[in-house]
PDB file of N, CA and C in Angstrom:
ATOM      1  N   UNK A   1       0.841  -1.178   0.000  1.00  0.00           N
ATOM      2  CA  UNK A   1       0.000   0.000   0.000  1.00  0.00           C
ATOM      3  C   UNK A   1       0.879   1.231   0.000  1.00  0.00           C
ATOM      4  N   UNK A   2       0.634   2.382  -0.983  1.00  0.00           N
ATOM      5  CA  UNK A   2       1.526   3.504  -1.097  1.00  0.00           C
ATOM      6  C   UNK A   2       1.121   4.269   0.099  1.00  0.00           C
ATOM      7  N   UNK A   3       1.809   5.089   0.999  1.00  0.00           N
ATOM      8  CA  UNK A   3       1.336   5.474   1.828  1.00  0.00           C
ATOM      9  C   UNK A   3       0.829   7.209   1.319  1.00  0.00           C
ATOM     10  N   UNK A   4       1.972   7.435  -0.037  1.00  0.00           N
ATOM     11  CA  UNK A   4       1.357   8.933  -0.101  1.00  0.00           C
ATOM     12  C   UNK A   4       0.147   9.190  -1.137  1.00  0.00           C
ATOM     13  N   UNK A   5      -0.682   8.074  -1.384  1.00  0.00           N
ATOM     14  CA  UNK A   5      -1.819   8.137  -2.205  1.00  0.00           C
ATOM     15  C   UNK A   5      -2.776   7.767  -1.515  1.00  0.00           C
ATOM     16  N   UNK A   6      -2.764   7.631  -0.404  1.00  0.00           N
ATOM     17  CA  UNK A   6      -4.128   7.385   0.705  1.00  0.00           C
ATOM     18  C   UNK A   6      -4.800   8.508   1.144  1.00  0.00           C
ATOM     19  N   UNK A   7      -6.052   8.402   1.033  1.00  0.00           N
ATOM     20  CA  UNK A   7      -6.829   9.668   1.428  1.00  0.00           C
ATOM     21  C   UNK A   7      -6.169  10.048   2.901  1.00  0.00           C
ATOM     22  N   UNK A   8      -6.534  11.477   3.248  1.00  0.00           N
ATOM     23  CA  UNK A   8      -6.379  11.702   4.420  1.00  0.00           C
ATOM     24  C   UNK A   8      -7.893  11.578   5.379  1.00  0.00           C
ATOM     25  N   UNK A   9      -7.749  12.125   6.143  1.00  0.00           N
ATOM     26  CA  UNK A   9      -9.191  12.447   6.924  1.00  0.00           C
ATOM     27  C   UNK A   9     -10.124  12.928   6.152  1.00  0.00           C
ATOM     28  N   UNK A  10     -10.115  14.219   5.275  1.00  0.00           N
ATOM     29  CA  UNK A  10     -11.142  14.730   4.768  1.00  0.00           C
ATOM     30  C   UNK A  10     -11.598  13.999   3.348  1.00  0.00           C
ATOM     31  N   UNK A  11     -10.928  12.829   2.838  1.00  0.00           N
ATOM     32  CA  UNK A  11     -11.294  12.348   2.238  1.00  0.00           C
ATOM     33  C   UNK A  11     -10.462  12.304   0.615  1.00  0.00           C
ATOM     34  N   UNK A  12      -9.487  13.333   1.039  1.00  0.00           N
ATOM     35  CA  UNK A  12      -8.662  13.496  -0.256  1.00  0.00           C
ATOM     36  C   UNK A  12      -6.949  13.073   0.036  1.00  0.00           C
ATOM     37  N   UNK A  13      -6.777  13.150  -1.432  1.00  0.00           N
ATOM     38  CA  UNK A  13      -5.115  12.460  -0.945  1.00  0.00           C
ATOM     39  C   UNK A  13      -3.959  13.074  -1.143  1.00  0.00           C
ATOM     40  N   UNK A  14      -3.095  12.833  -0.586  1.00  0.00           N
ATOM     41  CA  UNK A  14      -2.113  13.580  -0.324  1.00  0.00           C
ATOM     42  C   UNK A  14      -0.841  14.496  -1.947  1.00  0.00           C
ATOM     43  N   UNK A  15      -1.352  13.080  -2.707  1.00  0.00           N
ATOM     44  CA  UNK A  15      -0.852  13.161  -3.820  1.00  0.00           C
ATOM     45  C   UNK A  15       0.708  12.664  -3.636  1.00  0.00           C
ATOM     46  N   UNK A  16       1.332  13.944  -4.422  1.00  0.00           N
ATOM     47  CA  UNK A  16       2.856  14.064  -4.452  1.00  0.00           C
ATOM     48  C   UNK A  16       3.221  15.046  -2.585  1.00  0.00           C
ATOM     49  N   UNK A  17       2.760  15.503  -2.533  1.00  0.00           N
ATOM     50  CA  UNK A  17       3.095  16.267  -1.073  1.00  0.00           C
ATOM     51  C   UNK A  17       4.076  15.121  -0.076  1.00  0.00           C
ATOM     52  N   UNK A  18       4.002  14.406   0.379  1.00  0.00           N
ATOM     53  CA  UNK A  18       5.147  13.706   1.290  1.00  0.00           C
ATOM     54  C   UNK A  18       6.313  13.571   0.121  1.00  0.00           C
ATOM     55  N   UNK A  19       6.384  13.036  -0.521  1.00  0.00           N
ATOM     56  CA  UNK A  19       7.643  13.013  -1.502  1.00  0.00           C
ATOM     57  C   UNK A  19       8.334  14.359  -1.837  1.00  0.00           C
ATOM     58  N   UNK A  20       7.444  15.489  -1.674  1.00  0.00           N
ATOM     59  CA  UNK A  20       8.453  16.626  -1.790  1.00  0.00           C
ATOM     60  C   UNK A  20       8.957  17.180  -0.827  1.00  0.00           C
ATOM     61  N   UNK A  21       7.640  16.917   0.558  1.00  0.00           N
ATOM     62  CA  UNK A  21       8.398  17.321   1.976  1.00  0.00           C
ATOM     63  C   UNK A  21       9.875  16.541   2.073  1.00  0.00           C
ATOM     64  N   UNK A  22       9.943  14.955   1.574  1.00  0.00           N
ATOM     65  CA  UNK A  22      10.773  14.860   1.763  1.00  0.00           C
ATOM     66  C   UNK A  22      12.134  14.863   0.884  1.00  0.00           C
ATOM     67  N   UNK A  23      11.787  15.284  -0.036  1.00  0.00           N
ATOM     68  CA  UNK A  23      12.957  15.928  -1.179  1.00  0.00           C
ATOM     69  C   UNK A  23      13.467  17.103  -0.612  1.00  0.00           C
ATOM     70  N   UNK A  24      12.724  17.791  -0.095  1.00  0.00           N
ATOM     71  CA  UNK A  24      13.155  19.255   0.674  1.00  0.00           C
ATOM     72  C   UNK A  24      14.096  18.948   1.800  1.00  0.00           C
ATOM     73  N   UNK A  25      13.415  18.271   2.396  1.00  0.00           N
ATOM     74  CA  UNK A  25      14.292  17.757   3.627  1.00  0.00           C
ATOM     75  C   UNK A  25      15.459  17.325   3.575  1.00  0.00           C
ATOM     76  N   UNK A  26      16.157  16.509   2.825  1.00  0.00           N
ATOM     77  CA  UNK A  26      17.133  15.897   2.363  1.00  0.00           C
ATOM     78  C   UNK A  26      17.992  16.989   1.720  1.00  0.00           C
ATOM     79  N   UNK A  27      17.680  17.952   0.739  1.00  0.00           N
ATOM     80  CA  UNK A  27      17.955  19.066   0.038  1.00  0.00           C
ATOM     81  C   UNK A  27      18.346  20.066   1.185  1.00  0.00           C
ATOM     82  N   UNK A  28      17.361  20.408   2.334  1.00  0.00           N
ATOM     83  CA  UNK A  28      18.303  21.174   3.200  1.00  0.00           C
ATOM     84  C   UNK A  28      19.238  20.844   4.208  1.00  0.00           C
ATOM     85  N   UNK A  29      19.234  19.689   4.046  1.00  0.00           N
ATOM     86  CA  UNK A  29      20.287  18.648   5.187  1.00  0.00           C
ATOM     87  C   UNK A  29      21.717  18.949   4.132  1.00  0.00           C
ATOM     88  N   UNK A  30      21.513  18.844   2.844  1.00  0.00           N
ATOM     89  CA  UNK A  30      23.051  18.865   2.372  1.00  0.00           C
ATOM     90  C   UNK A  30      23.174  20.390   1.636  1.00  0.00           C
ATOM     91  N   UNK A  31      22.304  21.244   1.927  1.00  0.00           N
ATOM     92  CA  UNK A  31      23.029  22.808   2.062  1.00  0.00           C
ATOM     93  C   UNK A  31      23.640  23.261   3.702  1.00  0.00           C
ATOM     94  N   UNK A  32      22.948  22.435   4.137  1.00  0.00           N
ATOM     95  CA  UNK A  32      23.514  22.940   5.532  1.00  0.00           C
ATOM     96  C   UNK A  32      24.988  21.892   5.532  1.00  0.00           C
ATOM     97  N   UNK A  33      25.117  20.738   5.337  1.00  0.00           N
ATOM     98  CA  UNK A  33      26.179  20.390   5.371  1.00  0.00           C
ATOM     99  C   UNK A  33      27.270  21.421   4.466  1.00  0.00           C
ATOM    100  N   UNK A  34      26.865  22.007   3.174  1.00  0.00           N
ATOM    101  CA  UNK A  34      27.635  22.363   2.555  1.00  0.00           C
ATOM    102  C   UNK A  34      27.939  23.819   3.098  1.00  0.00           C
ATOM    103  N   UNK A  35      27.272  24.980   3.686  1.00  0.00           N
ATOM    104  CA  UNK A  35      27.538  26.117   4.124  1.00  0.00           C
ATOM    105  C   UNK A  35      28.152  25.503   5.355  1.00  0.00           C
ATOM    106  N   UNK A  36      27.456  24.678   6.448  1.00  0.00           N
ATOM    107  CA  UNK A  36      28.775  24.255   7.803  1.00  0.00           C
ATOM    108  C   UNK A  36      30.318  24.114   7.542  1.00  0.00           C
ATOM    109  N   UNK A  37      30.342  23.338   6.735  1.00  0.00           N
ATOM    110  CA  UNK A  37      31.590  22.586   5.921  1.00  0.00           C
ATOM    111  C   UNK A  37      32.255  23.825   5.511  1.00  0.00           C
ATOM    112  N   UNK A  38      32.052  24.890   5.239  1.00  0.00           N
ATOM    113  CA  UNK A  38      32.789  26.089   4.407  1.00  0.00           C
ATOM    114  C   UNK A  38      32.984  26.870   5.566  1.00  0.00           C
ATOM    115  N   UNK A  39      32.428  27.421   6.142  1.00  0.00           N
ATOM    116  CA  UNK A  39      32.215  28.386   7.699  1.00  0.00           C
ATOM    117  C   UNK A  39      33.426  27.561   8.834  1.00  0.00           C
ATOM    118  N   UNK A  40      32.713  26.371   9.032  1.00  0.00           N
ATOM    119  CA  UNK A  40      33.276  25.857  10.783  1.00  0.00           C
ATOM    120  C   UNK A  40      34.392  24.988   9.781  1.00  0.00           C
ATOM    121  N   UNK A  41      34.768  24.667   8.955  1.00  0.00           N
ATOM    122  CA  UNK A  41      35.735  23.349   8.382  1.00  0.00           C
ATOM    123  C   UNK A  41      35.142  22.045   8.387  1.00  0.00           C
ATOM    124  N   UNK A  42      35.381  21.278   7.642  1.00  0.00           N
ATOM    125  CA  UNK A  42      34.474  19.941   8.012  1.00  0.00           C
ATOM    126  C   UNK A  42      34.407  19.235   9.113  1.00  0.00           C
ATOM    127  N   UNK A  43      33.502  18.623   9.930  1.00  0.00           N
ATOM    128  CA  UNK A  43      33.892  17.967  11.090  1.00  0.00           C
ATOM    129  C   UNK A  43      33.310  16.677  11.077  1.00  0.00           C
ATOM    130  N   UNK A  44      34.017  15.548  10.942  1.00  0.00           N
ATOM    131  CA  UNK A  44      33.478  14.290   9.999  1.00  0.00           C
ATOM    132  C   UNK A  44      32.619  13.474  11.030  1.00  0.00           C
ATOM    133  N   UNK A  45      32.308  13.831  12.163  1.00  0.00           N
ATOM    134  CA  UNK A  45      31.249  13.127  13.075  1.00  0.00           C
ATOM    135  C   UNK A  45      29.917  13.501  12.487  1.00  0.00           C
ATOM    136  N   UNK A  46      30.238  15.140  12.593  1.00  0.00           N
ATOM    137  CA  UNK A  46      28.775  15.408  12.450  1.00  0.00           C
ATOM    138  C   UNK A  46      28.661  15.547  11.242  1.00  0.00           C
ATOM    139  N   UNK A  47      29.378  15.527  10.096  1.00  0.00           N
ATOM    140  CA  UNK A  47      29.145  15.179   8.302  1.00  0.00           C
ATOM    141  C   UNK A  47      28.839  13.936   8.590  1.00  0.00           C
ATOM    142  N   UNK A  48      29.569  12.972   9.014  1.00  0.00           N
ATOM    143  CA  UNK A  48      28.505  11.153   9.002  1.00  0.00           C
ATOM    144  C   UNK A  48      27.210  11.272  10.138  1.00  0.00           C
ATOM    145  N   UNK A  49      26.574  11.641  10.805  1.00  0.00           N
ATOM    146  CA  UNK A  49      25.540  11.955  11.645  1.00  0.00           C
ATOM    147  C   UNK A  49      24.495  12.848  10.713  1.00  0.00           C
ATOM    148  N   UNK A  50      24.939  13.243   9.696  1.00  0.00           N
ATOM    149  CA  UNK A  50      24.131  14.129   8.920  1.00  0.00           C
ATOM    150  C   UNK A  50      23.846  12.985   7.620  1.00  0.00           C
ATOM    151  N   UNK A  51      24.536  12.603   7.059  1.00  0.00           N
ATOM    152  CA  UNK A  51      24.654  11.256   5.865  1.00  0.00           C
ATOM    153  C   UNK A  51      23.740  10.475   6.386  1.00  0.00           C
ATOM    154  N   UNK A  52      24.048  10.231   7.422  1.00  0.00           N
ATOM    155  CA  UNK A  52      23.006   8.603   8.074  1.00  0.00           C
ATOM    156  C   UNK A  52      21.750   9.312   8.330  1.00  0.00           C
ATOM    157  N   UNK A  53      21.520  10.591   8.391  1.00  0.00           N
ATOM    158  CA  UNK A  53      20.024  11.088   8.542  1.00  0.00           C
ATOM    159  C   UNK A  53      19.773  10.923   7.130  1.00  0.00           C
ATOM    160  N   UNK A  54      20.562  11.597   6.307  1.00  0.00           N
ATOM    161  CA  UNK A  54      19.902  11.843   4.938  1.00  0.00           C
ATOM    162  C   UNK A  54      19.719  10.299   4.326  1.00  0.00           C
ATOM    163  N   UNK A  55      20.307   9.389   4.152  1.00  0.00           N
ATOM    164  CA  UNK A  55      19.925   8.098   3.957  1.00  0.00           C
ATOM    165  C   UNK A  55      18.983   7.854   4.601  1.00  0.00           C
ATOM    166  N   UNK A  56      18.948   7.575   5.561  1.00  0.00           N
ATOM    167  CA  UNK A  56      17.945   7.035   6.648  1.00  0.00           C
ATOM    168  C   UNK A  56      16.670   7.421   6.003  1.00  0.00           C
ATOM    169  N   UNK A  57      16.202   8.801   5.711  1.00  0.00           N
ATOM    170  CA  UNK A  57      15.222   9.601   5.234  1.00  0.00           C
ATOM    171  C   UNK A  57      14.763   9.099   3.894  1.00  0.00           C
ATOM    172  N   UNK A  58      16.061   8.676   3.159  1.00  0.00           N
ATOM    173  CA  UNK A  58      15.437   8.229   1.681  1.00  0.00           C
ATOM    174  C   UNK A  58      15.076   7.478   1.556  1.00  0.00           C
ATOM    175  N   UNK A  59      15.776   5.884   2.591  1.00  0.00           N
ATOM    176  CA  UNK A  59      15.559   4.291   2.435  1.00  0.00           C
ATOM    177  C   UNK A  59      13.957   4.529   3.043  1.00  0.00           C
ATOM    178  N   UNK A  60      14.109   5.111   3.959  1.00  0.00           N
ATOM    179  CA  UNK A  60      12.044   4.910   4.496  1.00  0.00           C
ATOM    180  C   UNK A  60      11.185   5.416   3.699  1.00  0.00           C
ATOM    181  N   UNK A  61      11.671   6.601   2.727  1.00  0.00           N
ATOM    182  CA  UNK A  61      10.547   7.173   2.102  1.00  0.00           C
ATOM    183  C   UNK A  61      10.590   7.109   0.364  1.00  0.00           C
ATOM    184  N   UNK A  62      11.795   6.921  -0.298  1.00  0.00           N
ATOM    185  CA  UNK A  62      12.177   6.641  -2.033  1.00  0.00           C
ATOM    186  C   UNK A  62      11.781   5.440  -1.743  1.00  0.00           C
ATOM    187  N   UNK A  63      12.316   4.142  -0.647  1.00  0.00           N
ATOM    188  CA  UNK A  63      12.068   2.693  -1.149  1.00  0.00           C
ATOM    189  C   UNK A  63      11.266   2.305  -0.170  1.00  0.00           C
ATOM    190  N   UNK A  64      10.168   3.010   0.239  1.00  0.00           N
ATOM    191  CA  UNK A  64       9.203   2.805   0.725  1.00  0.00           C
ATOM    192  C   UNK A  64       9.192   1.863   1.943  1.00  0.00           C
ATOM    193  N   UNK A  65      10.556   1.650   2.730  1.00  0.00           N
ATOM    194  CA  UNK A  65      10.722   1.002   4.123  1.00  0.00           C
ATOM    195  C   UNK A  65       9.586   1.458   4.805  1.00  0.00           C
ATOM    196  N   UNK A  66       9.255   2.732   5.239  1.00  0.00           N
ATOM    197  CA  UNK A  66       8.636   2.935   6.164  1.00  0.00           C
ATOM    198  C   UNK A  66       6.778   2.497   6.338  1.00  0.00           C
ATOM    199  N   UNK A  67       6.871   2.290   4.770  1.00  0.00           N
ATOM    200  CA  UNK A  67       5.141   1.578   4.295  1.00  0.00           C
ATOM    201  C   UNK A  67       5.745  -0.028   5.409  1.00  0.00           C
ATOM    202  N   UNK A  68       6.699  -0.583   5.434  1.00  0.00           N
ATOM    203  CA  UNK A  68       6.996  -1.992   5.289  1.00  0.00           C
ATOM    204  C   UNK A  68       6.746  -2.451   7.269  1.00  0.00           C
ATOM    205  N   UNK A  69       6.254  -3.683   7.597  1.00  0.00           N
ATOM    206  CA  UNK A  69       6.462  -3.806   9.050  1.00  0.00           C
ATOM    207  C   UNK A  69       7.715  -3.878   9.219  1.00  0.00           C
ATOM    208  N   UNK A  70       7.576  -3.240  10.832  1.00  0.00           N
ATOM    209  CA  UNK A  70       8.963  -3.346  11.662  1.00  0.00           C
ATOM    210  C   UNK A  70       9.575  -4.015  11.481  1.00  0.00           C
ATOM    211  N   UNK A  71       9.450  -5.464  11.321  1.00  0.00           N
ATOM    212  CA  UNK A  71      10.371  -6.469  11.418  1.00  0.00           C
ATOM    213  C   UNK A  71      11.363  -6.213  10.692  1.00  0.00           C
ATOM    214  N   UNK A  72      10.781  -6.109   9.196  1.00  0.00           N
ATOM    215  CA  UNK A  72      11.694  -5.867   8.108  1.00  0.00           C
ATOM    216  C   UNK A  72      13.282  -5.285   8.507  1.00  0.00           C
ATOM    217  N   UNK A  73      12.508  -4.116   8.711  1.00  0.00           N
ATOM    218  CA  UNK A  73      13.524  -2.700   8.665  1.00  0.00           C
ATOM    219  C   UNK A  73      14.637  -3.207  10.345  1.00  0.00           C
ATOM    220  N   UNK A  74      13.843  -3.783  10.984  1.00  0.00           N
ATOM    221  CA  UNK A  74      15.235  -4.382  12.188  1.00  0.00           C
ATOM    222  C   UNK A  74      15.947  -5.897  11.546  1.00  0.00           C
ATOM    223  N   UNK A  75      15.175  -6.761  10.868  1.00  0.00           N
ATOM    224  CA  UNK A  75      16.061  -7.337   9.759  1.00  0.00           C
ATOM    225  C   UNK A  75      17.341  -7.484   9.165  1.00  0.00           C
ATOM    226  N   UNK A  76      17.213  -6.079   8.203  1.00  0.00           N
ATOM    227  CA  UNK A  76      17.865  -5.574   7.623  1.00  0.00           C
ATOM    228  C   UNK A  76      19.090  -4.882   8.097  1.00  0.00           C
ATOM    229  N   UNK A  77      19.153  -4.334   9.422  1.00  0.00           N
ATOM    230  CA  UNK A  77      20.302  -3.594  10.035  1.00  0.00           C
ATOM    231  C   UNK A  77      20.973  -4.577  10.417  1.00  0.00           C
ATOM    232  N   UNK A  78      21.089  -5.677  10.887  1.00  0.00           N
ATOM    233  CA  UNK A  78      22.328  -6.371  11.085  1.00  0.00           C
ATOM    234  C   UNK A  78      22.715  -7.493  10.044  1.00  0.00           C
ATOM    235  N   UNK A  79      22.218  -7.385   8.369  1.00  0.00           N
ATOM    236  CA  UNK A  79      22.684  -7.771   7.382  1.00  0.00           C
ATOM    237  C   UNK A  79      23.518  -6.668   6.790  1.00  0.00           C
ATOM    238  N   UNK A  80      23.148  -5.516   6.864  1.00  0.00           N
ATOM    239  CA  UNK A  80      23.728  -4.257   6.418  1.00  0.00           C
ATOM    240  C   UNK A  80      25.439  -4.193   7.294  1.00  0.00           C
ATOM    241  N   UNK A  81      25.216  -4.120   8.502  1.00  0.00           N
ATOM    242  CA  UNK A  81      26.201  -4.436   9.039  1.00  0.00           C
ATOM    243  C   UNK A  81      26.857  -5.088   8.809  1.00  0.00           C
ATOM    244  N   UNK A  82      27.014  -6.487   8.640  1.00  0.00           N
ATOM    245  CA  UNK A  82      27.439  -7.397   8.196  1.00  0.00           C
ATOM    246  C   UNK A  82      28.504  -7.096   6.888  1.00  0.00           C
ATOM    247  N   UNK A  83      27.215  -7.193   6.361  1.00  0.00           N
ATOM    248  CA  UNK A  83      27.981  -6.355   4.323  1.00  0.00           C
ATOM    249  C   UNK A  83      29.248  -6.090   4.525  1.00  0.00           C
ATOM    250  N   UNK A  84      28.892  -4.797   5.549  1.00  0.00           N
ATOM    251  CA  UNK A  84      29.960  -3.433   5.652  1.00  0.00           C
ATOM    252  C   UNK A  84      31.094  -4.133   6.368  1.00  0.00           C
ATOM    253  N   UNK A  85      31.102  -4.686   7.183  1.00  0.00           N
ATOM    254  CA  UNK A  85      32.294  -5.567   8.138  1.00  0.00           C
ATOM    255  C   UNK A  85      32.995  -6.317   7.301  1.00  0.00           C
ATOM    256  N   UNK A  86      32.205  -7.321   6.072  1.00  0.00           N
ATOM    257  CA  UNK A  86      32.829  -8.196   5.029  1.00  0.00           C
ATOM    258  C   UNK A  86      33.562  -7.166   3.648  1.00  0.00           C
ATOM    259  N   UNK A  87      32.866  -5.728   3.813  1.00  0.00           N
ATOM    260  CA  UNK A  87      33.647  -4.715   2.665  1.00  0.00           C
ATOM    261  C   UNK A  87      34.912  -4.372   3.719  1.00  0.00           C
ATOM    262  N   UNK A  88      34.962  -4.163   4.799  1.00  0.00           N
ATOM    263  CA  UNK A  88      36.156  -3.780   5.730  1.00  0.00           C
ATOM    264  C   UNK A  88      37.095  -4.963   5.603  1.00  0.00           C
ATOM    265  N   UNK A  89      37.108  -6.153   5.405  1.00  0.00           N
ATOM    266  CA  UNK A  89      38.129  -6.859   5.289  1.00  0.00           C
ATOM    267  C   UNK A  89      39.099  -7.132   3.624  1.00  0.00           C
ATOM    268  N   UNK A  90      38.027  -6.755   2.780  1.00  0.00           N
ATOM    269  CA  UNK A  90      38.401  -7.163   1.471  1.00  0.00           C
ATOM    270  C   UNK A  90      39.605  -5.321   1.199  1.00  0.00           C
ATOM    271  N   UNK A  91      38.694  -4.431   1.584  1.00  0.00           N
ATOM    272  CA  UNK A  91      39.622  -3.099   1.353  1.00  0.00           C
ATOM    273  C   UNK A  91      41.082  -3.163   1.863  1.00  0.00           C
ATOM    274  N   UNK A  92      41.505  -3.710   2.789  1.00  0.00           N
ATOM    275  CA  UNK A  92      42.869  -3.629   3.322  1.00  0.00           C
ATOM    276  C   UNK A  92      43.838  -4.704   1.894  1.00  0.00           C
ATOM    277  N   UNK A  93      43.424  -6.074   1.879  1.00  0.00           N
ATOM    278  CA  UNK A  93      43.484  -6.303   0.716  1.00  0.00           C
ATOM    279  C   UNK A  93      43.641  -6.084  -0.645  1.00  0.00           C
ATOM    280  N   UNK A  94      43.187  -5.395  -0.862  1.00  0.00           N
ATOM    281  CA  UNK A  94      42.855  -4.590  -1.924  1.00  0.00           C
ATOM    282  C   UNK A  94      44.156  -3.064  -2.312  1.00  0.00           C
ATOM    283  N   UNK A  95      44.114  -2.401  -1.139  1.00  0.00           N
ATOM    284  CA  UNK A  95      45.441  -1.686  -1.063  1.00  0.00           C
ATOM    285  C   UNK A  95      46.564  -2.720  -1.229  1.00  0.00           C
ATOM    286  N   UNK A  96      47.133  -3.705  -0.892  1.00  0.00           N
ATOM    287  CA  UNK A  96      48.035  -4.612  -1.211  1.00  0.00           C
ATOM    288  C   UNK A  96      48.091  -5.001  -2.813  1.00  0.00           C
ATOM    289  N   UNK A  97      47.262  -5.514  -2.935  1.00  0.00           N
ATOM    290  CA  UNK A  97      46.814  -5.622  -4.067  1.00  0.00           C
ATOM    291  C   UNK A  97      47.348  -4.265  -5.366  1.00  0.00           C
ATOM    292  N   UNK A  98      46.838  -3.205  -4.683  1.00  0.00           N
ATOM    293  CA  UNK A  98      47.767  -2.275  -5.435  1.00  0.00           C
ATOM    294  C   UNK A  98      49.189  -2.016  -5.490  1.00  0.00           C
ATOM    295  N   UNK A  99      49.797  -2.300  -4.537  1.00  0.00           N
ATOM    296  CA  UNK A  99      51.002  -2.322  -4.905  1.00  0.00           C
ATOM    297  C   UNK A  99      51.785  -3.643  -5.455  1.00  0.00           C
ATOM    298  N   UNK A 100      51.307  -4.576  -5.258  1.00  0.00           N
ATOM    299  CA  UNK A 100      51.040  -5.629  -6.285  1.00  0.00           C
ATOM    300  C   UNK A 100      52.413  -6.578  -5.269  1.00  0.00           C
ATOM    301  N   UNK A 101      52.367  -6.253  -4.179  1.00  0.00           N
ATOM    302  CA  UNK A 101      53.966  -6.820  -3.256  1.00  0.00           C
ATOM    303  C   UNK A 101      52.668  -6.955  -1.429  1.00  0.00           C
ATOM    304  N   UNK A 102      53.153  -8.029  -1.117  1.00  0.00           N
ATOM    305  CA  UNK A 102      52.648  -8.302   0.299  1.00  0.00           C
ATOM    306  C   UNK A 102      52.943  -7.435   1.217  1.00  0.00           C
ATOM    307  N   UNK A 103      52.236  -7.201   2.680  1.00  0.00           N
ATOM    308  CA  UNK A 103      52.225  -6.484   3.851  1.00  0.00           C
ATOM    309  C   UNK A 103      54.097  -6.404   4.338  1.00  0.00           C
TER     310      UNK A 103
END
């Protein structure tokens, strides 16, 4: 079920309206990253604390996680994890690999 084509209360639907609230949203998350970043210098906690919002925001609302039950979406975070732990071992590798000579 799409969640932004469901009537509201009065009987009409939302249309396109959540998809642009949240295009906006995302859009001012990375002007503000980009004027912070120029002003204060980058500060890479709160540039990744800002990324994981702006993802976070798209996976629930572009691929429609947030239509999906809970389960799913707690599922999914410790396969994601995972991934990322099995991309952390192959990258060190991989630099070796470029220089084409062992550790």
């Amino acid at each position: 079920m799409n969640t932004t084509t469901t009537p509201n209360a009065s009987g009409k639907s939302n249309g396109m309206a959540t998809t642009y609230v949240v295009y906006v949203t995302i859009l001012a998350i990375a002007v503000y990253q980009v004027c912070f970043a120029m002003m204060a210098g980058p500060q890479p906690m709160l540039m990744l604390a800002l990324a994981i919002l702006q993802a976070s925001i798209a996976v629930m609302y572009f691929m429609h996680l947030a239509a999906e039950r809970q389960v799913l979406a707690l599922a999914l975070i410790p396969y994601t994890i995972f991934v990322l732990f099995m991309m952390n071992m192959i990258w060190s590798d991989s630099v070796r690999l470029l220089h084409m000579r062992p550790h």
